[in-house]
Every structure is written in C-alpha cells, then in structure tokens.
Protein backbone atom coordinates (compact mmCIF):
# COMPACT_ATOMS: atom_id res chain seq x y z
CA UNK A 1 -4.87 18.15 6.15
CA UNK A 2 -6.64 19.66 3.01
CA UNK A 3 -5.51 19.24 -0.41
CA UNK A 4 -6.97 19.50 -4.02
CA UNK A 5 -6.83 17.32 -7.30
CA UNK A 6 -8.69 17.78 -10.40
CA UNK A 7 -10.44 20.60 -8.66
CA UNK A 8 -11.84 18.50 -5.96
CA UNK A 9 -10.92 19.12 -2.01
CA UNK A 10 -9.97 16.13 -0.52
CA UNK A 11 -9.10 15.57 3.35
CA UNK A 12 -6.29 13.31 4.91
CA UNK A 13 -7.05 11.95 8.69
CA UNK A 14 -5.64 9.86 10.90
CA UNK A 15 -7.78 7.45 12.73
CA UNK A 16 -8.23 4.69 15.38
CA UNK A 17 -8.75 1.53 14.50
CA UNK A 18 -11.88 1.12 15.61
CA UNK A 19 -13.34 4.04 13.62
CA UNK A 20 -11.55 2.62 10.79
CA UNK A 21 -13.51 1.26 7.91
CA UNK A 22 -11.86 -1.90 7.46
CA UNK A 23 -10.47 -3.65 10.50
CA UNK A 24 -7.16 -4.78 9.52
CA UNK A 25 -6.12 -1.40 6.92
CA UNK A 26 -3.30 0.94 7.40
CA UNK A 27 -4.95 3.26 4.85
CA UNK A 28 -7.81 3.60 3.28
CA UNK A 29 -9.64 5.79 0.67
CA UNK A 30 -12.78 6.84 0.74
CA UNK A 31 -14.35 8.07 -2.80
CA UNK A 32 -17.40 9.15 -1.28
CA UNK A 33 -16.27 11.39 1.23
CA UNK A 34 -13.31 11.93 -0.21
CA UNK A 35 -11.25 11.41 2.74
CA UNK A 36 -7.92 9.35 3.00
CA UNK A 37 -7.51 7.45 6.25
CA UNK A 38 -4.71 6.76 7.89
CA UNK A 39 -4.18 4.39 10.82
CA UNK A 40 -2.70 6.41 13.42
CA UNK A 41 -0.62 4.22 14.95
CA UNK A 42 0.94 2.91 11.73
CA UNK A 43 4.68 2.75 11.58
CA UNK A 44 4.72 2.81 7.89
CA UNK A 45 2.34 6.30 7.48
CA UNK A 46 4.26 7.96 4.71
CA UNK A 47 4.38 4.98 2.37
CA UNK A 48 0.51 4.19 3.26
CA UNK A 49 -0.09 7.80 2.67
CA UNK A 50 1.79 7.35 -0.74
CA UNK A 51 0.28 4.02 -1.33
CA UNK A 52 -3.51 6.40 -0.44
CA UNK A 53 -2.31 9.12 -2.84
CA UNK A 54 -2.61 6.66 -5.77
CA UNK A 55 -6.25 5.38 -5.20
CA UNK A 56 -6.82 8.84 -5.41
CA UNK A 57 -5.04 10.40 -8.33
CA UNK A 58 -6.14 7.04 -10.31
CA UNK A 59 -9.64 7.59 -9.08
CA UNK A 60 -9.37 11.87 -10.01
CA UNK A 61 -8.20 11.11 -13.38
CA UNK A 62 -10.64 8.81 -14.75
CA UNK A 63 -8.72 5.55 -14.60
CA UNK A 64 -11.06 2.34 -14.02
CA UNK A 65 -10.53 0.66 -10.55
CA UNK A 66 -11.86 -2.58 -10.95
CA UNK A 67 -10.23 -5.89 -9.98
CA UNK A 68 -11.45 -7.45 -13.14
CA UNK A 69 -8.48 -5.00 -15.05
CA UNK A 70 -5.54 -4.95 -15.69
CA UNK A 71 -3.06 -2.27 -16.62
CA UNK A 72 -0.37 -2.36 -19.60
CA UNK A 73 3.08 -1.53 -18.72
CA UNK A 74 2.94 1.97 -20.64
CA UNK A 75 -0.24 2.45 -18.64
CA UNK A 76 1.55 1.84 -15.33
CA UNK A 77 4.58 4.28 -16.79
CA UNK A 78 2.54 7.12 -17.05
CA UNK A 79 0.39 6.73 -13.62
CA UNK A 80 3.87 6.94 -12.23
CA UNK A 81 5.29 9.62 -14.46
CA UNK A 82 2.31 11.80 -13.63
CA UNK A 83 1.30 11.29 -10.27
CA UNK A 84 5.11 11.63 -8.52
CA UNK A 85 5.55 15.18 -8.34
CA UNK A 86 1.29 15.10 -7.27
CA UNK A 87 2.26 12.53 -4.04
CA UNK A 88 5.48 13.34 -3.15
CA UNK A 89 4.14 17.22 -2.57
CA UNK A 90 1.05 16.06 -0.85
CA UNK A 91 3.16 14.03 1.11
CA UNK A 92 6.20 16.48 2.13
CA UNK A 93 3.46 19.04 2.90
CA UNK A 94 1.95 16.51 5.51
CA UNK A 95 4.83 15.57 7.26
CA UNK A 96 5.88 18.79 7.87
C-alpha cells in the first residue's frame, strides 16, 4: 500500500523473514527507501503497523531519532496529538 506524508510517497509491505532486515523485527522502517516492513506472519500487524507509523511521522516532521535523546512530556503530547488522526487513517485504509 501507498501513502503520503509531508509530501513524500511512502510504501507499506509485508515480508518474510528472511528478506527482513533485522532477523528478529515485526516491523521495521526504512528511511532510505522509505518503505515500512511488516512481518507477514505477525499476529500483532496493526499495532506494529501503528508502532511503524510513528518512526515515520517522527522521522517526516523533523524530530531527532537518536538514542542519545530524550523527549519532554509536552514533546511526547503533541507527537501523539498530531500523529493519531495521521496513523489511525493509514492504518484503517490498510486493513481494509
């Protein structure tokens, strides 16, 4: 499935685990491609999907993703405030 943030197209695909990227993920999000993957045998795809969705509106919207930082409470409000309606429509559309 195709969808867009911040102007950029991004694609959502379920794969094997062997053409995963990393061995053990249920998700994973790829910046450089910008491709979510999804492990398609995982019983928990919608939440890894939503769990995908973040990476990717944090990474569209300029917010640093470095394990080094940490995020202030008001910080984490707003990521939440402004990326529900964003996931939750992404993720309706591909479950449909």
């Amino acid at each position: 499935m195709k969808f867009k943030i911040n102007g950029n197209a991004w694609i959502i695909k379920e794969l094997s685990k062997e053409k995963m990227e990393v061995n053990d993920a249920l998700g994973e999000t790829n910046y450089e491609t910008q491709e979510i993957h999804l492990l398609d045998t995982c019983k928990s795809k919608r939440n890894t999907l939503k769990h995908e969705l973040c990476h990717v509106w944090l990474w569209e919207y300029s917010h640093v993703q470095n394990d080094n930082d940490k995020f202030h409470f008001e910080q984490v409000c707003q990521i939440v405030a402004n990326s529900n309606d964003f996931i939750n429509s992404i993720v309706k559309k591909y479950f449909k």
